[in-house]
PDB file of N, CA and C in Angstrom:
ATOM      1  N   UNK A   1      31.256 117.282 200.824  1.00  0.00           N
ATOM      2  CA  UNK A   1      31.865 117.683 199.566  1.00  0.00           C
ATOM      3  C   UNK A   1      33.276 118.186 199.826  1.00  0.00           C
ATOM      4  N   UNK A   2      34.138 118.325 198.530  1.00  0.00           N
ATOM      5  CA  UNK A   2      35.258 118.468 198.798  1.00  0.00           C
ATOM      6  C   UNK A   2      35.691 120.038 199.015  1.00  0.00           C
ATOM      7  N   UNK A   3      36.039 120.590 199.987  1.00  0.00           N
ATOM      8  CA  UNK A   3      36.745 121.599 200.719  1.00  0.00           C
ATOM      9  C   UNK A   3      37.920 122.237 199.259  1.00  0.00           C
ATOM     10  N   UNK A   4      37.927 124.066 199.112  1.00  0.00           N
ATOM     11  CA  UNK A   4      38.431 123.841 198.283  1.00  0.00           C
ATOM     12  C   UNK A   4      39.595 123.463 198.041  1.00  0.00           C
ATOM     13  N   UNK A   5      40.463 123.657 199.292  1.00  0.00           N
ATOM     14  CA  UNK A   5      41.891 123.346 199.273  1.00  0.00           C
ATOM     15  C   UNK A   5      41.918 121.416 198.842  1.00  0.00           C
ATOM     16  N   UNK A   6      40.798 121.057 199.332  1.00  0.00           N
ATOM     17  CA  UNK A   6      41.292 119.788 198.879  1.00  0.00           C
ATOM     18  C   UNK A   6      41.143 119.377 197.249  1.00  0.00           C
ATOM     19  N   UNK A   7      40.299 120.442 197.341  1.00  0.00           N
ATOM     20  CA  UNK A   7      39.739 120.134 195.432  1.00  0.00           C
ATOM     21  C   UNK A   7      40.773 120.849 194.875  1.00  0.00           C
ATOM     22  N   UNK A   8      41.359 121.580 195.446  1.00  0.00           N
ATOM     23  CA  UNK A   8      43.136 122.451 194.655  1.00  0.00           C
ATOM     24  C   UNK A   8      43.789 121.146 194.272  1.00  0.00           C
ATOM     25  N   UNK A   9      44.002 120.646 195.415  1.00  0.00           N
ATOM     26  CA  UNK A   9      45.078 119.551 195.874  1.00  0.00           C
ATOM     27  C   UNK A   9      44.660 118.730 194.771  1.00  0.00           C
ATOM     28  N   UNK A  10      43.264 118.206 195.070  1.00  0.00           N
ATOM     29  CA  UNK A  10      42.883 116.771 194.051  1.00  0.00           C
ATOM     30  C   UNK A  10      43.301 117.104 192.369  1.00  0.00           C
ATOM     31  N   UNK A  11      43.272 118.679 192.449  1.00  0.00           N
ATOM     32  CA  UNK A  11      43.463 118.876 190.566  1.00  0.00           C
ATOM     33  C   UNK A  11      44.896 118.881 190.565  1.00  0.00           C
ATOM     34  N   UNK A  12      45.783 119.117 191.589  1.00  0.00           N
ATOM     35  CA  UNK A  12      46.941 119.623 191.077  1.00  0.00           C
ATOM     36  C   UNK A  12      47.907 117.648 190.998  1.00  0.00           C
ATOM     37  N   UNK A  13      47.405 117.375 191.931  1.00  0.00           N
ATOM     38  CA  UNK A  13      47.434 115.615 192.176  1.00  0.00           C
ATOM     39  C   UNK A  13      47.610 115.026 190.856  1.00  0.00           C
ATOM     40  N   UNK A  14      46.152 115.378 190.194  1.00  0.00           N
ATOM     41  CA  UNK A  14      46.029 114.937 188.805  1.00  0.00           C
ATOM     42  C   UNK A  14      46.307 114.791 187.716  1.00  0.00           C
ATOM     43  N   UNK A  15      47.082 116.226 187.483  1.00  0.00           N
ATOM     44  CA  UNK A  15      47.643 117.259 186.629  1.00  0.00           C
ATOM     45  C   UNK A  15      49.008 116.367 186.502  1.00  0.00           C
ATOM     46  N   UNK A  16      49.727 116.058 187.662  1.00  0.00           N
ATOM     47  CA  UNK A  16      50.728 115.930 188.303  1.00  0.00           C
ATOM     48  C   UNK A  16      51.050 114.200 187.858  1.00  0.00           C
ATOM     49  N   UNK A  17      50.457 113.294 188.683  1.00  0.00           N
ATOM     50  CA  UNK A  17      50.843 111.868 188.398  1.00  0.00           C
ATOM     51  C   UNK A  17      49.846 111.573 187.011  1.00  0.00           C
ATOM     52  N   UNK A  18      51.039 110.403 186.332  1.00  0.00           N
ATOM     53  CA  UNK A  18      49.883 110.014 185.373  1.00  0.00           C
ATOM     54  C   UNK A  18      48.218 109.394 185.202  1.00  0.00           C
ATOM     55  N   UNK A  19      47.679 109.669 184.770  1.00  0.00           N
ATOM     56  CA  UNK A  19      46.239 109.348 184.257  1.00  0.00           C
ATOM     57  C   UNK A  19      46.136 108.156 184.792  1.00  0.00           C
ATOM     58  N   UNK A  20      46.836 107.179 184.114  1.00  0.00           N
ATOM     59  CA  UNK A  20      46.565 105.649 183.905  1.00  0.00           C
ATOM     60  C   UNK A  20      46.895 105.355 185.362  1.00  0.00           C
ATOM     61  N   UNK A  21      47.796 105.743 185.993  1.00  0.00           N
ATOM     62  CA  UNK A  21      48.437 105.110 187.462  1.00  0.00           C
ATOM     63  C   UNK A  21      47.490 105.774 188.235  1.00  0.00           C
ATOM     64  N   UNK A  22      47.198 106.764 188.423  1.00  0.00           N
ATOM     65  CA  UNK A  22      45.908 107.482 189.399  1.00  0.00           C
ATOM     66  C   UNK A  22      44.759 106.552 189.146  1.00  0.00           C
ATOM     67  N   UNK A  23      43.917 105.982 187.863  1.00  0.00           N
ATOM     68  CA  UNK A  23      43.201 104.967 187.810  1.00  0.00           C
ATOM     69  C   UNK A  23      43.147 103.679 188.251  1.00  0.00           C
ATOM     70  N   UNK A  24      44.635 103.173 187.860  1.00  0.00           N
ATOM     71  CA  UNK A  24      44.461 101.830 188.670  1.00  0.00           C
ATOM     72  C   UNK A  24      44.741 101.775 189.929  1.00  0.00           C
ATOM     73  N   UNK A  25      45.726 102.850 190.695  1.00  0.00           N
ATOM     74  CA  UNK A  25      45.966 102.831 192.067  1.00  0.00           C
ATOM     75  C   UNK A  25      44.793 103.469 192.414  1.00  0.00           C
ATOM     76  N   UNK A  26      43.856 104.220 192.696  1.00  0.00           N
ATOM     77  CA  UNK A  26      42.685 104.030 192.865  1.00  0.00           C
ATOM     78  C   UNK A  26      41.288 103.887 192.263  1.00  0.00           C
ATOM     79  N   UNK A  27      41.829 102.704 191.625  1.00  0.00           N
ATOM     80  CA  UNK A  27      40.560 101.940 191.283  1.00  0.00           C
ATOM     81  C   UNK A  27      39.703 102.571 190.629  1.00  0.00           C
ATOM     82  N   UNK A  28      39.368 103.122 189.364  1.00  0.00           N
ATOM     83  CA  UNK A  28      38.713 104.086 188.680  1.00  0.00           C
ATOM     84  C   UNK A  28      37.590 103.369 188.167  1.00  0.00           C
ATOM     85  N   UNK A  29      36.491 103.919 188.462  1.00  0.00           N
ATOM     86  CA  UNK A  29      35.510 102.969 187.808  1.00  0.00           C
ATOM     87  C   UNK A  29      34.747 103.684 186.548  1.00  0.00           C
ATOM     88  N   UNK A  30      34.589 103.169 185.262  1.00  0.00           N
ATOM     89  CA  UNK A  30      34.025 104.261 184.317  1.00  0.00           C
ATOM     90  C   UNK A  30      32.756 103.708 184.037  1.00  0.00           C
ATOM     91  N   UNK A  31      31.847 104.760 184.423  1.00  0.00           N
ATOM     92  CA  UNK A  31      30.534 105.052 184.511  1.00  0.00           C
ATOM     93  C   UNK A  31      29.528 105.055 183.204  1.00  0.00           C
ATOM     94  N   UNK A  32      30.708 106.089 182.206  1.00  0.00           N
ATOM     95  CA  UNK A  32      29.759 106.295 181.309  1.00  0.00           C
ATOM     96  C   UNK A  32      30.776 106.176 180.459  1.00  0.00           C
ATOM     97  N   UNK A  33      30.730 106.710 178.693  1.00  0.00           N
ATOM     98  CA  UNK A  33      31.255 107.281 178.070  1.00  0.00           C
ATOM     99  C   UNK A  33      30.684 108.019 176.796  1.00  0.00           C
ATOM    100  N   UNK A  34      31.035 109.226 176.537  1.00  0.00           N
ATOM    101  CA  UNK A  34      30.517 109.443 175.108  1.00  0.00           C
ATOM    102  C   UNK A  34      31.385 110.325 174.350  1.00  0.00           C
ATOM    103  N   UNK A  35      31.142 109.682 173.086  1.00  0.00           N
ATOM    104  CA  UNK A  35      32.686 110.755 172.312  1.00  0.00           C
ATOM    105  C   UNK A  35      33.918 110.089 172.741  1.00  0.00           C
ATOM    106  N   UNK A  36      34.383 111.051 172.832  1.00  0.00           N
ATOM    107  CA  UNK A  36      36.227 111.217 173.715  1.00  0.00           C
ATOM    108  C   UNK A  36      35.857 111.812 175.254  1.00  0.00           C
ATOM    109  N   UNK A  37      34.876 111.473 175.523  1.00  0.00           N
ATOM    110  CA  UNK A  37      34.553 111.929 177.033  1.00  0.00           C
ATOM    111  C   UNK A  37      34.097 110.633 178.120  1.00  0.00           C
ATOM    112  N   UNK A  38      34.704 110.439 179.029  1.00  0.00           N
ATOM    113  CA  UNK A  38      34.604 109.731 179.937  1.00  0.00           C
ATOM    114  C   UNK A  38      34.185 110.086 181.823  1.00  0.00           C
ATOM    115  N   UNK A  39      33.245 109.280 181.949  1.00  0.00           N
ATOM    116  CA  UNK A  39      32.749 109.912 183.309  1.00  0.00           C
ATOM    117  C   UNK A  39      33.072 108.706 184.494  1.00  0.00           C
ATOM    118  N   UNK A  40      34.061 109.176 185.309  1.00  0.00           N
ATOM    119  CA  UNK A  40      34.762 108.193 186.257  1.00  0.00           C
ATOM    120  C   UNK A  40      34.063 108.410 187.532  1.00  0.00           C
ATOM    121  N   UNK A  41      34.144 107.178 188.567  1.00  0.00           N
ATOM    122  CA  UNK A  41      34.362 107.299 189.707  1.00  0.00           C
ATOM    123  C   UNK A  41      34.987 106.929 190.377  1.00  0.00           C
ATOM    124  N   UNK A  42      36.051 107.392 191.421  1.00  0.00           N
ATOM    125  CA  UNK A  42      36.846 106.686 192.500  1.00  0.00           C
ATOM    126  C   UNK A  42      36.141 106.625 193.710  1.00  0.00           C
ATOM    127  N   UNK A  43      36.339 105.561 194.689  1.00  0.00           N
ATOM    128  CA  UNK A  43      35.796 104.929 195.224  1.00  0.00           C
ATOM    129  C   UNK A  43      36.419 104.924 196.776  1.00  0.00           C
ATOM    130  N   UNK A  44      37.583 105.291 196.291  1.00  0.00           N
ATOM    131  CA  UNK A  44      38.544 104.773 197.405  1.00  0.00           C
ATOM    132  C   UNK A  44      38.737 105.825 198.373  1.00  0.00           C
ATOM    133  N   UNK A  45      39.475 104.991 199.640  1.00  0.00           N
ATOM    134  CA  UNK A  45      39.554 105.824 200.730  1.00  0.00           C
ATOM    135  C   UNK A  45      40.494 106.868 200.627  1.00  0.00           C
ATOM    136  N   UNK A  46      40.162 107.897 199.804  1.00  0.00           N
ATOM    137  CA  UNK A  46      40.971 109.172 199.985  1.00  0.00           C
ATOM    138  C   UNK A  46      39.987 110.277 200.039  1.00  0.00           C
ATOM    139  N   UNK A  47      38.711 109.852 200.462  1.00  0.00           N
ATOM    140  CA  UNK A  47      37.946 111.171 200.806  1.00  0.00           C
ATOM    141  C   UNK A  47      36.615 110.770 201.133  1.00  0.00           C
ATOM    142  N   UNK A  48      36.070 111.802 202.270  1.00  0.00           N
ATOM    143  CA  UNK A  48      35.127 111.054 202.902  1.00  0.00           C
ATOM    144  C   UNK A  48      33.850 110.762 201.858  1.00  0.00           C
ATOM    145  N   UNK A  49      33.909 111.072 200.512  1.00  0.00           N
ATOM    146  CA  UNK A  49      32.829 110.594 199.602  1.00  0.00           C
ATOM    147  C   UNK A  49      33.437 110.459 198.509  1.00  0.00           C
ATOM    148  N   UNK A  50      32.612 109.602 197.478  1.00  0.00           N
ATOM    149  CA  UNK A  50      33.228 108.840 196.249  1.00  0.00           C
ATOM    150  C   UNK A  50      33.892 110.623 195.253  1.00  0.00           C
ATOM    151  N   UNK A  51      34.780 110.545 194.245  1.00  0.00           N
ATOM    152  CA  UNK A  51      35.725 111.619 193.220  1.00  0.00           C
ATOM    153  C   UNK A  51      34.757 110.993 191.976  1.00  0.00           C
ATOM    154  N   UNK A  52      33.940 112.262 191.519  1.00  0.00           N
ATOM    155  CA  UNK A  52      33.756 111.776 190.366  1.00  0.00           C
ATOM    156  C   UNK A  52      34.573 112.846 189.340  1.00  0.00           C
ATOM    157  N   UNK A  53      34.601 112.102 188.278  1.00  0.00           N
ATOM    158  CA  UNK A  53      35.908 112.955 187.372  1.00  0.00           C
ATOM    159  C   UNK A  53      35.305 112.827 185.810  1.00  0.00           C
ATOM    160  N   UNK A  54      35.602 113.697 184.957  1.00  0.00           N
ATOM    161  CA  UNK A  54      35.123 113.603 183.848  1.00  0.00           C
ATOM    162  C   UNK A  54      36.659 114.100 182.988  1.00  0.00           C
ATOM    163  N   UNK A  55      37.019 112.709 182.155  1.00  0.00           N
ATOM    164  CA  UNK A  55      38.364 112.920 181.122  1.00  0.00           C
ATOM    165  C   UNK A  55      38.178 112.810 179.573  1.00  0.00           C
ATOM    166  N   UNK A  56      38.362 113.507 179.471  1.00  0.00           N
ATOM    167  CA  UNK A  56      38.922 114.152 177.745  1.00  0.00           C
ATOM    168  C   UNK A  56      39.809 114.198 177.356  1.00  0.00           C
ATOM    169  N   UNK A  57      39.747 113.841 175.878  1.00  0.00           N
ATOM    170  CA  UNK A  57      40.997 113.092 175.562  1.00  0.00           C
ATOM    171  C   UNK A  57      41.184 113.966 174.159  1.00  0.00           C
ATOM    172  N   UNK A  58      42.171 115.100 173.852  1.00  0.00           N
ATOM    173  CA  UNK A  58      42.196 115.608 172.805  1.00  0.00           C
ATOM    174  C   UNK A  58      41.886 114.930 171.614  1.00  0.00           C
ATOM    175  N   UNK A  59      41.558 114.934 170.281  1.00  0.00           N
ATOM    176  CA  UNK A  59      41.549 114.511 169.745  1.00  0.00           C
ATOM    177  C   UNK A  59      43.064 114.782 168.624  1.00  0.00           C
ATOM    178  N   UNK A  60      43.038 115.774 168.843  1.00  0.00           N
ATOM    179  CA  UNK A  60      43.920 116.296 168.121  1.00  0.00           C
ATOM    180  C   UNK A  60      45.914 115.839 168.084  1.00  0.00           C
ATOM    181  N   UNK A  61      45.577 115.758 169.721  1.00  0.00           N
ATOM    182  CA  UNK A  61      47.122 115.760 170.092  1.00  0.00           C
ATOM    183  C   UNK A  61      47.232 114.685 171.111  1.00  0.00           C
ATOM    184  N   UNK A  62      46.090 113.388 171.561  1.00  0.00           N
ATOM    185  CA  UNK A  62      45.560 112.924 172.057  1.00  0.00           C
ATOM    186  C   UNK A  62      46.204 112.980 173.810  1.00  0.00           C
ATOM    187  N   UNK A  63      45.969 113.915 174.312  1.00  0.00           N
ATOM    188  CA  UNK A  63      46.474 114.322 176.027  1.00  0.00           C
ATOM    189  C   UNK A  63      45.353 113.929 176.237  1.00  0.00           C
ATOM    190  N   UNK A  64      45.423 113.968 177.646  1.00  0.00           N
ATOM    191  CA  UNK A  64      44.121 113.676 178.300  1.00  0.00           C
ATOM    192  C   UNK A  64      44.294 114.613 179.107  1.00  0.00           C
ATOM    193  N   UNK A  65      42.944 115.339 179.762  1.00  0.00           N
ATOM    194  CA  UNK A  65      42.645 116.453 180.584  1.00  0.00           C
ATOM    195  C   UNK A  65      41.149 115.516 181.167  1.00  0.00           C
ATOM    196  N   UNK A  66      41.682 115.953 182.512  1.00  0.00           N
ATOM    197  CA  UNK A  66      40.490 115.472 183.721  1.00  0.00           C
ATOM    198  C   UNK A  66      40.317 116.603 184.271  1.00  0.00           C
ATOM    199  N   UNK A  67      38.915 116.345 184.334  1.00  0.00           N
ATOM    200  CA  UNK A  67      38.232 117.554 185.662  1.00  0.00           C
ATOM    201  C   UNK A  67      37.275 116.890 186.595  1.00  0.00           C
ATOM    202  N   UNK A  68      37.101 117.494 187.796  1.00  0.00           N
ATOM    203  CA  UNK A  68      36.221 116.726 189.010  1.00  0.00           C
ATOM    204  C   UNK A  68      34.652 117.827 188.104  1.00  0.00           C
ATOM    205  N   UNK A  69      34.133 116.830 188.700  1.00  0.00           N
ATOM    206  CA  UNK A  69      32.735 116.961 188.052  1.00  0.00           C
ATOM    207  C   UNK A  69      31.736 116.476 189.499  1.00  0.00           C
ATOM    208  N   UNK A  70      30.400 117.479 189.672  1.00  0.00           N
ATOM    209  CA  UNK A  70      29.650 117.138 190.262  1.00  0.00           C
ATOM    210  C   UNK A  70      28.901 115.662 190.619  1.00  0.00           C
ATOM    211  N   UNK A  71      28.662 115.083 191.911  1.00  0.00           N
ATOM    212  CA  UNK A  71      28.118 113.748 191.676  1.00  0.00           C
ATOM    213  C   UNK A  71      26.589 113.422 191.222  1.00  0.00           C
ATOM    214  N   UNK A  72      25.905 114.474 191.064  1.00  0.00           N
ATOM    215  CA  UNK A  72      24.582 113.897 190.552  1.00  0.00           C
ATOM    216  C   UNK A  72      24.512 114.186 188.834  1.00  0.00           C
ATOM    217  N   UNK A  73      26.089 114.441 188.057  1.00  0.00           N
ATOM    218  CA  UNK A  73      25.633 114.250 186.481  1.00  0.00           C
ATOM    219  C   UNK A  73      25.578 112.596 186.075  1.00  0.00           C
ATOM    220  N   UNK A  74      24.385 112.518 185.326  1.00  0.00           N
ATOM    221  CA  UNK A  74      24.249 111.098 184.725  1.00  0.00           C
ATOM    222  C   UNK A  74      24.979 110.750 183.789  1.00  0.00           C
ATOM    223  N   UNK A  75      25.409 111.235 183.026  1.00  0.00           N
ATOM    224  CA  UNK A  75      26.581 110.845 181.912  1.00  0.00           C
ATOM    225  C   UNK A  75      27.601 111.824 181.743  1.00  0.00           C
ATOM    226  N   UNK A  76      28.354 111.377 180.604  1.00  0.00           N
ATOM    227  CA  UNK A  76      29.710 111.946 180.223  1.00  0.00           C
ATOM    228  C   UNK A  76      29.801 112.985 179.372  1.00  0.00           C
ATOM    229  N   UNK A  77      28.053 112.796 178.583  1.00  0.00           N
ATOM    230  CA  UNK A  77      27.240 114.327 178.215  1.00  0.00           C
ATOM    231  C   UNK A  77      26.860 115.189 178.484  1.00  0.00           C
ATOM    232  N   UNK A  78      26.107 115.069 179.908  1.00  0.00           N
ATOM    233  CA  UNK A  78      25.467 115.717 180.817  1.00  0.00           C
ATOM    234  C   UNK A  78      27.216 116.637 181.425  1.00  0.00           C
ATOM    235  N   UNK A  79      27.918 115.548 182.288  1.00  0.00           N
ATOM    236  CA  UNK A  79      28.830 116.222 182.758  1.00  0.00           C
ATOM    237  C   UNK A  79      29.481 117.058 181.820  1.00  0.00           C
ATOM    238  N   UNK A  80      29.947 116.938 180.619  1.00  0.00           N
ATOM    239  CA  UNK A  80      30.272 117.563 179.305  1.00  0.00           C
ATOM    240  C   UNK A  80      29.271 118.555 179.396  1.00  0.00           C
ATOM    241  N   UNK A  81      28.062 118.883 179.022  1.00  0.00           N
ATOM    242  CA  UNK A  81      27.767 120.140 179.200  1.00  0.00           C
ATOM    243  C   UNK A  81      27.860 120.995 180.371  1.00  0.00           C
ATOM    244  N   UNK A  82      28.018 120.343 181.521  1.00  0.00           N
ATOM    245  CA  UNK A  82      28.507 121.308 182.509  1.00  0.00           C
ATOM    246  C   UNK A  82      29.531 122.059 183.034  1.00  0.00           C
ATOM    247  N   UNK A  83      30.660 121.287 182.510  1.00  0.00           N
ATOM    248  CA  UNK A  83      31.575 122.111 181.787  1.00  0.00           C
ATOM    249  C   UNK A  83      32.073 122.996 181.089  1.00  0.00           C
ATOM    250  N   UNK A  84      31.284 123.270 180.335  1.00  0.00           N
ATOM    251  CA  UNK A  84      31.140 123.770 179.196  1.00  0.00           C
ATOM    252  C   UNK A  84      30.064 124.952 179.107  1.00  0.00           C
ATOM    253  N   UNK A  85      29.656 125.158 180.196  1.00  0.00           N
ATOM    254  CA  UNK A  85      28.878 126.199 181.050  1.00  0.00           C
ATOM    255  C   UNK A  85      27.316 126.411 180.030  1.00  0.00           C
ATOM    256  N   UNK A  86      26.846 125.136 180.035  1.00  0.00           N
ATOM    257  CA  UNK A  86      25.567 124.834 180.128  1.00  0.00           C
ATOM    258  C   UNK A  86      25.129 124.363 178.246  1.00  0.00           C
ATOM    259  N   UNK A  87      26.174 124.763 177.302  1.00  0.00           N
ATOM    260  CA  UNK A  87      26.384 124.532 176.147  1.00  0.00           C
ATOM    261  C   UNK A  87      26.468 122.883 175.777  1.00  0.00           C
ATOM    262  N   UNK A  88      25.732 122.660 175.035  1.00  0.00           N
ATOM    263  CA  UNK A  88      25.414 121.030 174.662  1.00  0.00           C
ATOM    264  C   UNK A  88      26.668 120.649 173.840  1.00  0.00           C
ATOM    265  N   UNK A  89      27.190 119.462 174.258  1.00  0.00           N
ATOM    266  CA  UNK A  89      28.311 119.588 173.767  1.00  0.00           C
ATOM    267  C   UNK A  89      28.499 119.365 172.323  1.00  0.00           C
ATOM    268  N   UNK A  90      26.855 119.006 171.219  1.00  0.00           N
ATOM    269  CA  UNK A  90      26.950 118.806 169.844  1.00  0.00           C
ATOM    270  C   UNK A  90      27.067 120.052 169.389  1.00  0.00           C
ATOM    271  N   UNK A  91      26.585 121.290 170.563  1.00  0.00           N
ATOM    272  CA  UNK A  91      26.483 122.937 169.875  1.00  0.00           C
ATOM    273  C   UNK A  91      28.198 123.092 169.734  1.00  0.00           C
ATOM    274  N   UNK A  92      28.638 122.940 170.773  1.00  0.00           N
ATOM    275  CA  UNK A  92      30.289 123.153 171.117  1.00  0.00           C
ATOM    276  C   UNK A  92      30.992 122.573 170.207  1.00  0.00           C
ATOM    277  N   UNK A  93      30.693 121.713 169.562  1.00  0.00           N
ATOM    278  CA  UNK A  93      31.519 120.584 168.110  1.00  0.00           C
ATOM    279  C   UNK A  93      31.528 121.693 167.052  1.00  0.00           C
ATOM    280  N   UNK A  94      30.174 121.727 166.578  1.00  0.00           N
ATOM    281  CA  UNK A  94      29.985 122.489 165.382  1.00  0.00           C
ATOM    282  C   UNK A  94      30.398 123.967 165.535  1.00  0.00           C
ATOM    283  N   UNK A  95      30.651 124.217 166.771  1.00  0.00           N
ATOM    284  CA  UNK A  95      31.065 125.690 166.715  1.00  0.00           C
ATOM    285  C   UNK A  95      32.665 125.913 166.591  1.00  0.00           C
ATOM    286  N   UNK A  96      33.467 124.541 166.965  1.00  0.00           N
ATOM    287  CA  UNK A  96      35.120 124.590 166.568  1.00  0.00           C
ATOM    288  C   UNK A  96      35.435 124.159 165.334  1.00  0.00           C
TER     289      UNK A  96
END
């Protein structure tokens, strides 16, 4: 798993170059999707195990915000509630 300095690095990486070019230069593969939520994996040789990433896409102001997300969530729901510190993300809708 990723070390935290490297998981600093991988968010600040992210934050940093665009969305779309971090995807196709390494190869983003999307797993799942639900909503405005998307559950990625990279694949590529920049770490000794696959980046899984979960991106959201404002609705409002449409940015996109990525976060690394654990590798055993099954969807873009699942990872969405874990985020979200254990809150389902239909509770989290109706509550904004």
């Amino acid at each position: 798993m990723l070390s935290a300095q490297n998981a600093e690095l991988q968010r600040v990486l992210i934050q940093g170059i665009d969305y779309a070019r971090i995807c196709q230069e390494l190869q983003a593969i999307e797993l799942d999707v639900w909503a405005e939520y998307t559950r990625l994996k990279i694949d590529a040789d920049v770490d000794a195990e696959p980046i899984y990433l979960l991106k959201m896409t404002c609705l409002s102001t449409g940015l996109i915000h990525v976060l690394g997300v654990p590798p055993d969530m099954k969807s873009a729901r699942e990872a969405m509630r874990w985020v979200n510190w254990g809150i389902d993300p239909e509770k989290f809708l109706d509550q904004t």
